[in-house]
PDB file of N, CA and C in Angstrom:
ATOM      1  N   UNK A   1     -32.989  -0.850   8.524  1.00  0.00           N
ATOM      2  CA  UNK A   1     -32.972  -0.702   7.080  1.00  0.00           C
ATOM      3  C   UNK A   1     -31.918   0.332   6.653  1.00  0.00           C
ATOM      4  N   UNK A   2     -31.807   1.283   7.182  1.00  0.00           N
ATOM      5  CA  UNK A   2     -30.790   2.525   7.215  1.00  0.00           C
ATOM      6  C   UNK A   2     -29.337   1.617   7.580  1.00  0.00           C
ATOM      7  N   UNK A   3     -29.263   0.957   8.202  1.00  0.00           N
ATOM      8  CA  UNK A   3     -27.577   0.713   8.601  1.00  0.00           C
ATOM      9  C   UNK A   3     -27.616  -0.286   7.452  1.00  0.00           C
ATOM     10  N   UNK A   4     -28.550  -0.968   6.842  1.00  0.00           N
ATOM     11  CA  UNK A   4     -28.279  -2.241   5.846  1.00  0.00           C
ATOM     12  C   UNK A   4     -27.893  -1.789   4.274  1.00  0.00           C
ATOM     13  N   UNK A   5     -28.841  -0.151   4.445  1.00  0.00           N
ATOM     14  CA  UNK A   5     -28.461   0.650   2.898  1.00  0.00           C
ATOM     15  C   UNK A   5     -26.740   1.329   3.087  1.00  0.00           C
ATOM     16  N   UNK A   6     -26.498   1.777   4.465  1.00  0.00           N
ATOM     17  CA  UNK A   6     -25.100   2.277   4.504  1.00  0.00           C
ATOM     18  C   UNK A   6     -24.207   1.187   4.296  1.00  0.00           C
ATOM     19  N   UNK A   7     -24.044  -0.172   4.813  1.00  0.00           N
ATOM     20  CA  UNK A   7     -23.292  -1.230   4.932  1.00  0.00           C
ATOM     21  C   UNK A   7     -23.052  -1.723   2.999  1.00  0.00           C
ATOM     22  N   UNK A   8     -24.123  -1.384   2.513  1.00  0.00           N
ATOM     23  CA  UNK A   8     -24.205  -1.899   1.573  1.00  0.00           C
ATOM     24  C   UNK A   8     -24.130  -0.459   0.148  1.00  0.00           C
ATOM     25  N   UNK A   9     -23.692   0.635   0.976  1.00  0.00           N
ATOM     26  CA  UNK A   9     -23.369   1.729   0.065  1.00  0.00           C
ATOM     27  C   UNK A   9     -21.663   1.963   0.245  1.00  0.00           C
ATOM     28  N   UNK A  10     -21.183   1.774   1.383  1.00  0.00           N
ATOM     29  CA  UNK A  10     -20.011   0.805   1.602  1.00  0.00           C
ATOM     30  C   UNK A  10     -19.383   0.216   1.198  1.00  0.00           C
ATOM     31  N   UNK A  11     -20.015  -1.012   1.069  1.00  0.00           N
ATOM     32  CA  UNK A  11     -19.276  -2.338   0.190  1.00  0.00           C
ATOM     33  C   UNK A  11     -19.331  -2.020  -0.878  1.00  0.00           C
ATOM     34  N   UNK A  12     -20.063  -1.217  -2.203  1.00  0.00           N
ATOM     35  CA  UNK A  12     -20.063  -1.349  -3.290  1.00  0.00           C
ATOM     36  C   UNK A  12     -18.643   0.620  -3.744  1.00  0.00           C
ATOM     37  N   UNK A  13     -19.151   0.870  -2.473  1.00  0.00           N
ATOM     38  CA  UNK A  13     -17.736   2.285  -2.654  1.00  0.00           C
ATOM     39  C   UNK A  13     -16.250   1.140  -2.680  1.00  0.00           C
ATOM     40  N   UNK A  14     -15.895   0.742  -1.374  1.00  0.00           N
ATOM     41  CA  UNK A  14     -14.975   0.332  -0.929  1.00  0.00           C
ATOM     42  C   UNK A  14     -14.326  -0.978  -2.608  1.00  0.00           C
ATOM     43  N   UNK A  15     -15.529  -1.703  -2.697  1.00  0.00           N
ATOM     44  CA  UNK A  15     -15.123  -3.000  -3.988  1.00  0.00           C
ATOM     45  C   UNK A  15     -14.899  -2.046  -5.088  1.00  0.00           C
ATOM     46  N   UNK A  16     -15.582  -0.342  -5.649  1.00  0.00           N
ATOM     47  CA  UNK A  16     -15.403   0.191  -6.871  1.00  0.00           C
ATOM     48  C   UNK A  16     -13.636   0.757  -6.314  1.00  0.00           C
ATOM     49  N   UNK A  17     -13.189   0.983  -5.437  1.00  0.00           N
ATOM     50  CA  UNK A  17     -12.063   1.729  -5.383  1.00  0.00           C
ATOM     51  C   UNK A  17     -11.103   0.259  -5.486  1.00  0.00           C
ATOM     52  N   UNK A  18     -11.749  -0.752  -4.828  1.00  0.00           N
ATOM     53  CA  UNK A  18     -10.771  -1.589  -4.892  1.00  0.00           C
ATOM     54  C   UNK A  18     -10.124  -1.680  -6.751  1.00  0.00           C
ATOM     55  N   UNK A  19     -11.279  -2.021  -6.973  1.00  0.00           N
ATOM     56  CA  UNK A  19     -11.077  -2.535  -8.583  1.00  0.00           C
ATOM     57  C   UNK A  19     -10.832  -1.622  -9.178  1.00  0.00           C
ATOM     58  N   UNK A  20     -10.367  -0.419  -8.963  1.00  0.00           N
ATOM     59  CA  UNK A  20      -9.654   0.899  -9.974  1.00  0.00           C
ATOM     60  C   UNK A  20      -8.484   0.747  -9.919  1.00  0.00           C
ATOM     61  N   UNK A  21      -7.960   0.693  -8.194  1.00  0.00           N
ATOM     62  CA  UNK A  21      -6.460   0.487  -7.945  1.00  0.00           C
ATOM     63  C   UNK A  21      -6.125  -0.665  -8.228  1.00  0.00           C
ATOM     64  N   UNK A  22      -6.668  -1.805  -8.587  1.00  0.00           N
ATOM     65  CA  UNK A  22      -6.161  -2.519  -8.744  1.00  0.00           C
ATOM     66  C   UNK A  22      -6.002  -3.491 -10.319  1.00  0.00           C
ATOM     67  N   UNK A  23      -6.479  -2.511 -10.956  1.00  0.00           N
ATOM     68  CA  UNK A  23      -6.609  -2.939 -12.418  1.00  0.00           C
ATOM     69  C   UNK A  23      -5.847  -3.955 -12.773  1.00  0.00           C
ATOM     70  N   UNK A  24      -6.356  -4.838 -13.680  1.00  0.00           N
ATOM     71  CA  UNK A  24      -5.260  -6.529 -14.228  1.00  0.00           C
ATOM     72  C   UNK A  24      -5.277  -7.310 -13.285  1.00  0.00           C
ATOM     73  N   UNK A  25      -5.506  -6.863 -11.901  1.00  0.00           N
ATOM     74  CA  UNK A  25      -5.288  -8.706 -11.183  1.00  0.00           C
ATOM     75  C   UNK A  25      -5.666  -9.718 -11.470  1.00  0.00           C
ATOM     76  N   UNK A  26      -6.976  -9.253 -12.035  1.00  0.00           N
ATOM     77  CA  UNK A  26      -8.263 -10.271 -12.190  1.00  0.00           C
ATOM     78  C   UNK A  26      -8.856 -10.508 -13.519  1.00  0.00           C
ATOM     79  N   UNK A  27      -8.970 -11.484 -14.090  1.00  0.00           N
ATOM     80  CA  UNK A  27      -9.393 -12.041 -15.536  1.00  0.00           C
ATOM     81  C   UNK A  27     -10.612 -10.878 -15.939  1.00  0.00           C
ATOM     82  N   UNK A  28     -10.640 -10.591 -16.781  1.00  0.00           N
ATOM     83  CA  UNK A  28     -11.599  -9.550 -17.754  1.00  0.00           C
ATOM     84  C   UNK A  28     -13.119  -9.859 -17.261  1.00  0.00           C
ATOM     85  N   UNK A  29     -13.166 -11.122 -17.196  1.00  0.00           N
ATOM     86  CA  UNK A  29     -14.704 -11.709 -16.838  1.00  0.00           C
ATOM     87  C   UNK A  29     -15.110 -11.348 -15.738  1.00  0.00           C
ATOM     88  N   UNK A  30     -14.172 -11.773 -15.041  1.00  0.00           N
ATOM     89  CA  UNK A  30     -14.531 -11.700 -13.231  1.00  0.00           C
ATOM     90  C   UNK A  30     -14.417 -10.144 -12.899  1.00  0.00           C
ATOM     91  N   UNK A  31     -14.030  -9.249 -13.653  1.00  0.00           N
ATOM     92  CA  UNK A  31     -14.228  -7.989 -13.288  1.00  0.00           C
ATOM     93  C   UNK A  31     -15.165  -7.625 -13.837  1.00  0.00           C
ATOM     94  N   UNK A  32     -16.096  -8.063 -14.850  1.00  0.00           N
ATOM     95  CA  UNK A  32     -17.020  -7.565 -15.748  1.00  0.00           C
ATOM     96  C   UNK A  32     -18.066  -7.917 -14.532  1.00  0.00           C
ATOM     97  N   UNK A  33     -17.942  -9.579 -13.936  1.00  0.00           N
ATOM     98  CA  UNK A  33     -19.072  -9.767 -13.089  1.00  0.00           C
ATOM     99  C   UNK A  33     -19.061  -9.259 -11.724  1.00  0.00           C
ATOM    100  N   UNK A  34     -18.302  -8.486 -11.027  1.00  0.00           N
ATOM    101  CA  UNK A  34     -17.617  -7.376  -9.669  1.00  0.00           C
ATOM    102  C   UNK A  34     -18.828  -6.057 -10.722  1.00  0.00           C
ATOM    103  N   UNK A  35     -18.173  -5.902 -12.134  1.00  0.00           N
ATOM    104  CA  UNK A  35     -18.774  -4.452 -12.576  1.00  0.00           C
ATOM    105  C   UNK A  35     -20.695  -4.896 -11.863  1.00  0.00           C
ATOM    106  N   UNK A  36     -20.981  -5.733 -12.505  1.00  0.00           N
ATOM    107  CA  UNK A  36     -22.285  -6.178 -12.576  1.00  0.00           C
ATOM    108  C   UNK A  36     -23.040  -5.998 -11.398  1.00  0.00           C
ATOM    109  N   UNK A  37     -22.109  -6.718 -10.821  1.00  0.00           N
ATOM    110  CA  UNK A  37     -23.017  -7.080  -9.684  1.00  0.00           C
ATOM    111  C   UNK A  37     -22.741  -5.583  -8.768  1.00  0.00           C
ATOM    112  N   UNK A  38     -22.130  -4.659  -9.065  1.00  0.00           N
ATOM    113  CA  UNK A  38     -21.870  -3.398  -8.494  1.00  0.00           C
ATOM    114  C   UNK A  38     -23.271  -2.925  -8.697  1.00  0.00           C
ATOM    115  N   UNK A  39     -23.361  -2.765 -10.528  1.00  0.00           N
ATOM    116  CA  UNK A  39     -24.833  -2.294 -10.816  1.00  0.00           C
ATOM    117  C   UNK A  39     -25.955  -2.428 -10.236  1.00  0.00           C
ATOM    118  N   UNK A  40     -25.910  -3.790 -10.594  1.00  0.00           N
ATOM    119  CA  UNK A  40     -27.001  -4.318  -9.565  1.00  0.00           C
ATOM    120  C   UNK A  40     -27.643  -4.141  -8.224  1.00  0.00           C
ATOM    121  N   UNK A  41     -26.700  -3.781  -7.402  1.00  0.00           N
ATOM    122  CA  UNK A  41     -26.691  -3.323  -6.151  1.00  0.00           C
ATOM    123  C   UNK A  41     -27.519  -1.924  -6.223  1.00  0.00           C
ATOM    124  N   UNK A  42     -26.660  -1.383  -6.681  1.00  0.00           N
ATOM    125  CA  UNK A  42     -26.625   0.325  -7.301  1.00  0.00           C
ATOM    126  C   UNK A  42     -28.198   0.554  -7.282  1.00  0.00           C
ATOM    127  N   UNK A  43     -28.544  -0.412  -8.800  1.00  0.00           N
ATOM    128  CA  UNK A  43     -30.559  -0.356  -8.788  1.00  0.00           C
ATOM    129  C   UNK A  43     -31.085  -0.504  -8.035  1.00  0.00           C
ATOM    130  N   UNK A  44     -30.914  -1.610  -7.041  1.00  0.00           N
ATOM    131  CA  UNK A  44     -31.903  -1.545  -5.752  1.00  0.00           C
ATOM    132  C   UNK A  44     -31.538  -0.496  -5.117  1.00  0.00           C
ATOM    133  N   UNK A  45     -30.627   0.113  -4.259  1.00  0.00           N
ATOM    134  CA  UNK A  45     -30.033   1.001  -3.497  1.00  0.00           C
ATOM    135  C   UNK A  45     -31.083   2.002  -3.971  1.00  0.00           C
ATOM    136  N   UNK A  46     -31.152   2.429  -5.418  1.00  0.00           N
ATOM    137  CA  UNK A  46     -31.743   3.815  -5.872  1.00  0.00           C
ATOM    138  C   UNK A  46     -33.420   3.232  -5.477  1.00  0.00           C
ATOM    139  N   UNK A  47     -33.924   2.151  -5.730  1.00  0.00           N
ATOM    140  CA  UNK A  47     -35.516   1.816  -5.487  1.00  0.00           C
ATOM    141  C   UNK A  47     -35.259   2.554  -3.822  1.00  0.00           C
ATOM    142  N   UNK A  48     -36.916   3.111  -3.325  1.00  0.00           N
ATOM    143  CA  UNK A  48     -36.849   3.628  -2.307  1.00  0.00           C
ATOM    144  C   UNK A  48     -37.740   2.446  -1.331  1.00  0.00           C
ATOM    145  N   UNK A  49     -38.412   1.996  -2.402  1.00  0.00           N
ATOM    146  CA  UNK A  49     -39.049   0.843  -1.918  1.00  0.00           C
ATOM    147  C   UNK A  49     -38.585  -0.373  -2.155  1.00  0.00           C
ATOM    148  N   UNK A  50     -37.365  -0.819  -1.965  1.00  0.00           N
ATOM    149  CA  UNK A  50     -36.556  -1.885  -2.206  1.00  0.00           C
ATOM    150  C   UNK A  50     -36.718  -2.534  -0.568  1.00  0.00           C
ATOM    151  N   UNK A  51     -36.938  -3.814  -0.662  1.00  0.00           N
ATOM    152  CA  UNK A  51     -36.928  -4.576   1.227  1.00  0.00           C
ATOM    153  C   UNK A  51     -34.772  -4.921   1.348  1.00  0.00           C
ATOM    154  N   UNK A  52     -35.183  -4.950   2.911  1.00  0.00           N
ATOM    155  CA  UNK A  52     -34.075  -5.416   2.967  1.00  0.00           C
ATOM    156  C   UNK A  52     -33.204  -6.879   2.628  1.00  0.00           C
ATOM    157  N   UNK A  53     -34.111  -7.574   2.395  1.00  0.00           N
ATOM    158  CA  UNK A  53     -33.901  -8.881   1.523  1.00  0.00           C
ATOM    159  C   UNK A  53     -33.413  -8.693   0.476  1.00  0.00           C
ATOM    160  N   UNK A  54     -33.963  -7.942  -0.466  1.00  0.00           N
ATOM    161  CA  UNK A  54     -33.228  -7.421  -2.020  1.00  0.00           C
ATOM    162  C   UNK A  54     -31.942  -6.953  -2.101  1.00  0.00           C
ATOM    163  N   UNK A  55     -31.954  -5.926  -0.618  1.00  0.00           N
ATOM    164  CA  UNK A  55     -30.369  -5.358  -0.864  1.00  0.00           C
ATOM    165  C   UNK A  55     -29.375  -6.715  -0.058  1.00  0.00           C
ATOM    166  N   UNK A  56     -29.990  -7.334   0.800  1.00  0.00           N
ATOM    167  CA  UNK A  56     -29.277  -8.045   1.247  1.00  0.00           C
ATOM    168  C   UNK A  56     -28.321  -9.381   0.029  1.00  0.00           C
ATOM    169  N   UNK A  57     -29.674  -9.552  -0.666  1.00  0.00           N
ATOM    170  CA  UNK A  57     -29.087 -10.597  -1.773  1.00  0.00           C
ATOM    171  C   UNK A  57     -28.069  -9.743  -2.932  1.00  0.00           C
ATOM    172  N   UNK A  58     -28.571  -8.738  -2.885  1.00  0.00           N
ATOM    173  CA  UNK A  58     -27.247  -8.150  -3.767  1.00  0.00           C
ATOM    174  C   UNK A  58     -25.979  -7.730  -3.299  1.00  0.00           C
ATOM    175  N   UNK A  59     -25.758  -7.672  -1.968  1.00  0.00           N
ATOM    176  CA  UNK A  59     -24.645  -7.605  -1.021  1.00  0.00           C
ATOM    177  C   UNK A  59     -24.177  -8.872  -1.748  1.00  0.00           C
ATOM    178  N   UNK A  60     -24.496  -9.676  -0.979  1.00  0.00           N
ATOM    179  CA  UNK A  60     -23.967 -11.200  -1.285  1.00  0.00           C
ATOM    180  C   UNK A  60     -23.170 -11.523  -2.388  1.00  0.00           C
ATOM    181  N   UNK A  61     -24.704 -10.709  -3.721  1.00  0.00           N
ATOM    182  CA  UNK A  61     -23.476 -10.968  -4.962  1.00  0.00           C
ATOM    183  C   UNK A  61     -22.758 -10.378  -5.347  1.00  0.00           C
ATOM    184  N   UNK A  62     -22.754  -9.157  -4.642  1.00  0.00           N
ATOM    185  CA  UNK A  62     -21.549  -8.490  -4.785  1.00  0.00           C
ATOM    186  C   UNK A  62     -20.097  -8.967  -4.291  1.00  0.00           C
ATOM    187  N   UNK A  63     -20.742  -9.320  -2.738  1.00  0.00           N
ATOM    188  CA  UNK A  63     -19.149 -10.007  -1.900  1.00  0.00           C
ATOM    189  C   UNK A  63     -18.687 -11.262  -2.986  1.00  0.00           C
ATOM    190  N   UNK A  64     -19.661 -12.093  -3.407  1.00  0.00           N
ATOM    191  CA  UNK A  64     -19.535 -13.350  -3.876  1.00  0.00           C
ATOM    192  C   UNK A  64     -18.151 -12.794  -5.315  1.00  0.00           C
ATOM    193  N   UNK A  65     -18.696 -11.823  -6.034  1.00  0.00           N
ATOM    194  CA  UNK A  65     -17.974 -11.389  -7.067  1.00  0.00           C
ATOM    195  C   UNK A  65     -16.761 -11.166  -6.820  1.00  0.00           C
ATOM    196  N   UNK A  66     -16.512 -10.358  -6.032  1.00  0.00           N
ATOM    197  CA  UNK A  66     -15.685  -9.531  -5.516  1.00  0.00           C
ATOM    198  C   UNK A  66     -14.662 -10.703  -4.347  1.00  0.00           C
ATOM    199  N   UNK A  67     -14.704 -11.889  -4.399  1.00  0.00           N
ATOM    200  CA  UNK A  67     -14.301 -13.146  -3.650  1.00  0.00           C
ATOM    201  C   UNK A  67     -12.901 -12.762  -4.354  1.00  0.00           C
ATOM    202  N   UNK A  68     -12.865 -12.963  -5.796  1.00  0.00           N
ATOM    203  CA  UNK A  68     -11.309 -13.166  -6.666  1.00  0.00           C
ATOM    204  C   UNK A  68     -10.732 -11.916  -6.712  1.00  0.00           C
ATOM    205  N   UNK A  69     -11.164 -10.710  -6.635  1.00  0.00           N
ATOM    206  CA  UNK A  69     -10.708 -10.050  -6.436  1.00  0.00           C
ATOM    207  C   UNK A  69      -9.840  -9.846  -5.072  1.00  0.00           C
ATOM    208  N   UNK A  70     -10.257  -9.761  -3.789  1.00  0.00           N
ATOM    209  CA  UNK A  70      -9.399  -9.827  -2.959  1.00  0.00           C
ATOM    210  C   UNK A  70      -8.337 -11.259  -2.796  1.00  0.00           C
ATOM    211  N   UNK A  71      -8.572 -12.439  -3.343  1.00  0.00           N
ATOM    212  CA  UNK A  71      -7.584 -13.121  -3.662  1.00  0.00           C
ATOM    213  C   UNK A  71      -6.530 -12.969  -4.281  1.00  0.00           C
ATOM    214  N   UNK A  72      -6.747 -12.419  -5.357  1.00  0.00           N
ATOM    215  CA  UNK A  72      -5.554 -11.235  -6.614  1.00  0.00           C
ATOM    216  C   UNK A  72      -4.981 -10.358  -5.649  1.00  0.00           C
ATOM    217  N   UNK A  73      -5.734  -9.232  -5.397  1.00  0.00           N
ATOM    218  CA  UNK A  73      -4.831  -8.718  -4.359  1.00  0.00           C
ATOM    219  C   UNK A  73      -3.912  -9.216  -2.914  1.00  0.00           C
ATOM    220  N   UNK A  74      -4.329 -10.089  -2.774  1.00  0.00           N
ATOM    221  CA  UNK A  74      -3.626 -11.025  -1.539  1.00  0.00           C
ATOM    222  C   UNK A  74      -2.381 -11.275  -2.037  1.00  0.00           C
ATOM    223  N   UNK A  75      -2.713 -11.922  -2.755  1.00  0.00           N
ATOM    224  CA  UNK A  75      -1.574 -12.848  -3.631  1.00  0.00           C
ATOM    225  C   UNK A  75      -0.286 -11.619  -4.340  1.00  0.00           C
ATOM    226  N   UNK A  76      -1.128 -10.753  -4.505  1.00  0.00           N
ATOM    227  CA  UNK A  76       0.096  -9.409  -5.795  1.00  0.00           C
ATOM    228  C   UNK A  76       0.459  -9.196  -4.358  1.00  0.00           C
ATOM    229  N   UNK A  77      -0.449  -8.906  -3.420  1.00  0.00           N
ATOM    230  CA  UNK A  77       0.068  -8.250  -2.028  1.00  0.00           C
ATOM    231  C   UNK A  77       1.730  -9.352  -1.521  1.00  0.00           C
ATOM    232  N   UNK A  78       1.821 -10.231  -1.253  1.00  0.00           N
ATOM    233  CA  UNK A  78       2.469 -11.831  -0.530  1.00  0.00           C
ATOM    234  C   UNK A  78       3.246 -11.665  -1.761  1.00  0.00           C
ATOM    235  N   UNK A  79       3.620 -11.155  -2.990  1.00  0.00           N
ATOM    236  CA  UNK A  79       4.347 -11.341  -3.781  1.00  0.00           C
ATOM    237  C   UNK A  79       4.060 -12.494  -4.955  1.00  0.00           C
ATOM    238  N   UNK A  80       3.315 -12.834  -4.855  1.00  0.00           N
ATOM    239  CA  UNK A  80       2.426 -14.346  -5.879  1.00  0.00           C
ATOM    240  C   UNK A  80       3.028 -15.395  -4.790  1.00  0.00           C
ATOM    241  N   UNK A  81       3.372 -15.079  -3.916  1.00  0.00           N
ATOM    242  CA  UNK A  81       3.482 -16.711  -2.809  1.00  0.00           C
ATOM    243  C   UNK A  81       2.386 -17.439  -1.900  1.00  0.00           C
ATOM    244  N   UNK A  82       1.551 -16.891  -2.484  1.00  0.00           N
ATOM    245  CA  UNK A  82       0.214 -17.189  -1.336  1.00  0.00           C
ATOM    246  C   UNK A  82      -0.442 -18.692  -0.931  1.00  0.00           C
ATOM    247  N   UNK A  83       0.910 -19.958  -2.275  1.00  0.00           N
ATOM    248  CA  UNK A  83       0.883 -21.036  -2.414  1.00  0.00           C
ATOM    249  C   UNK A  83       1.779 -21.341  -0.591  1.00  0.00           C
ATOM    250  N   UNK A  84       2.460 -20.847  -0.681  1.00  0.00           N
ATOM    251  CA  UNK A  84       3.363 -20.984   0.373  1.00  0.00           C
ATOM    252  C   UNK A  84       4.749 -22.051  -0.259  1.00  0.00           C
ATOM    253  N   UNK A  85       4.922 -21.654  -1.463  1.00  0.00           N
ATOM    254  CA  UNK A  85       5.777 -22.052  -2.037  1.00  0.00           C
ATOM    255  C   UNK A  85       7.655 -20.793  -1.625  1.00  0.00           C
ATOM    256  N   UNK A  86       7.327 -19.619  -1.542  1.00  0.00           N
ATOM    257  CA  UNK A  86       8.218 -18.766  -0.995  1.00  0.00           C
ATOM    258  C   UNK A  86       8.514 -19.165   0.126  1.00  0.00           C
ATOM    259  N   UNK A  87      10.142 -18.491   0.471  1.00  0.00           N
ATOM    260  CA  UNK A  87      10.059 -18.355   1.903  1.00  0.00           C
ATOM    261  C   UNK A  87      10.190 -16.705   2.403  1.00  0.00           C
ATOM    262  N   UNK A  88       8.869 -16.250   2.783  1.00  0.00           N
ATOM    263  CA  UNK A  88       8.612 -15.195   3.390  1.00  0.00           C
ATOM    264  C   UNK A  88      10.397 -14.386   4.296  1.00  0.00           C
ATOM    265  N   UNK A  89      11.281 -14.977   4.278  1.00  0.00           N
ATOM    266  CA  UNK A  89      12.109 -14.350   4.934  1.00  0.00           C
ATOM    267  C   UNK A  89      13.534 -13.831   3.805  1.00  0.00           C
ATOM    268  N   UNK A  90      12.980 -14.434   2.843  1.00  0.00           N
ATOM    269  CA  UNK A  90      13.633 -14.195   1.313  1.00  0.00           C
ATOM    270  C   UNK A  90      13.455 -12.186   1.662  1.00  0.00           C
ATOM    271  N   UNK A  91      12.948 -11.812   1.371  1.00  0.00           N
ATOM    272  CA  UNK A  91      12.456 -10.376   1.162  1.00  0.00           C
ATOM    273  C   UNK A  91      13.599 -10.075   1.963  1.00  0.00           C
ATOM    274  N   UNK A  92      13.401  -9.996   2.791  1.00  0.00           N
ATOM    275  CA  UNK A  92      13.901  -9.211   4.050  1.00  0.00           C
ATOM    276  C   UNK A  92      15.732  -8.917   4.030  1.00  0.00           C
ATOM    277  N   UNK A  93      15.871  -8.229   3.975  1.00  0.00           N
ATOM    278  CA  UNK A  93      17.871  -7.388   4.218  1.00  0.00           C
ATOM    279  C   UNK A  93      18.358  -8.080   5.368  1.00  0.00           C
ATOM    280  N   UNK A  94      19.419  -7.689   6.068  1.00  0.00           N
ATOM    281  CA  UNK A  94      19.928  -7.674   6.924  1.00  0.00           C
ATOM    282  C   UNK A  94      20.747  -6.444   7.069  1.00  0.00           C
ATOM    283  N   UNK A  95      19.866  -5.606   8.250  1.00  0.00           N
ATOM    284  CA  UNK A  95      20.652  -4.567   8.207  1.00  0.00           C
ATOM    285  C   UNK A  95      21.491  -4.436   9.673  1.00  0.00           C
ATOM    286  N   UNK A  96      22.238  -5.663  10.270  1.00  0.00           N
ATOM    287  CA  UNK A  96      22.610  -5.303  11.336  1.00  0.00           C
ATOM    288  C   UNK A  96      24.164  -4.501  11.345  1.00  0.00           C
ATOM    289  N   UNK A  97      24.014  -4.032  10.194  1.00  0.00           N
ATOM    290  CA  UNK A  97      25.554  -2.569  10.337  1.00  0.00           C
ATOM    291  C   UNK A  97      24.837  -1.662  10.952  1.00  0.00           C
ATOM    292  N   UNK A  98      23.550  -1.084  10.260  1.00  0.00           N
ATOM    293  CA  UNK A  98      22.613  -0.296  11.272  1.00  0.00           C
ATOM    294  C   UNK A  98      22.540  -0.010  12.908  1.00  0.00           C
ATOM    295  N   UNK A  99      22.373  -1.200  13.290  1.00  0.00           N
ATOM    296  CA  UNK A  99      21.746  -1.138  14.781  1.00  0.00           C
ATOM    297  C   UNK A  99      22.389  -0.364  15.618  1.00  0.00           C
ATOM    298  N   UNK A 100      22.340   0.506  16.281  1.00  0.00           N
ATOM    299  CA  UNK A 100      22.866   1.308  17.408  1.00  0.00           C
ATOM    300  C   UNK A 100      21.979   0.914  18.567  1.00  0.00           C
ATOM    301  N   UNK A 101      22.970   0.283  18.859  1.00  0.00           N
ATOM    302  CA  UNK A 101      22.750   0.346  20.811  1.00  0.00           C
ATOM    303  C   UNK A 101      22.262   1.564  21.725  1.00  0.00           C
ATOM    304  N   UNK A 102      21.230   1.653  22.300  1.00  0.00           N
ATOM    305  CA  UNK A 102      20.743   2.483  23.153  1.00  0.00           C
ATOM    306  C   UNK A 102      20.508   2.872  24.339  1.00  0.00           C
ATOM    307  N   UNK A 103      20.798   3.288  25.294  1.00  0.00           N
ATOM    308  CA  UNK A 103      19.784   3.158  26.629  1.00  0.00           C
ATOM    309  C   UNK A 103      18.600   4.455  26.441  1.00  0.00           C
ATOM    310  N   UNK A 104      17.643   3.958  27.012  1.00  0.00           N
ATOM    311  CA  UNK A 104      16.782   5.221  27.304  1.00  0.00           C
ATOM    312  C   UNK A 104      16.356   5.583  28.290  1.00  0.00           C
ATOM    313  N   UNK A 105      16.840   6.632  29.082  1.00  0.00           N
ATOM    314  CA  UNK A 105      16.046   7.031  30.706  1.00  0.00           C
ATOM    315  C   UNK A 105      14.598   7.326  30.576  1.00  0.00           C
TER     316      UNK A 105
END
């Protein structure tokens, strides 16, 4: 019961930091329902007599919420190419004026 309240005091730290840094990815709604289902969590967490079934189902809706959110970030992350419409090698320089030849003993 103790590792299921930490796992799940966790997920709702880790999803509130997500969704600070990452403000706008995600439609107004779908962050309202991430806010929610944060709460939600939150209330059982504070019950002392909450089963682990309760917190377990509010995990869930928390992850469940929190689904579009790490998609947004994927996607801002990949540059909005996450279609696989980019070609990932676009980004990248060429810096072979750079390279120095080495040996190393």
């Amino acid at each position: 019961m103790i590792e299921t309240k930490n796992q799940a005091e966790s997920l709702l730290h880790s999803t509130k930091k997500s969704l600070e840094e990452n403000k706008g990815v995600v439609t107004p709604e779908e962050e309202q329902a991430i806010i929610d289902a944060g709460a939600a969590l939150e209330e059982v967490l504070k019950n002392d007599n909450a089963t682990k079934e309760e917190i377990d189902a509010k995990v869930q809706d928390l992850t469940t919420a929190s689904h579009k959110l790490a998609e947004a970030m994927y996607k801002k992350e990949q540059g909005g190419c996450a279609d696989g419409s980019c070609n990932p090698n676009d980004n990248k320089k060429k810096k072979d004026d750079d390279v120095i030849d080495a040996e190393v003993e």
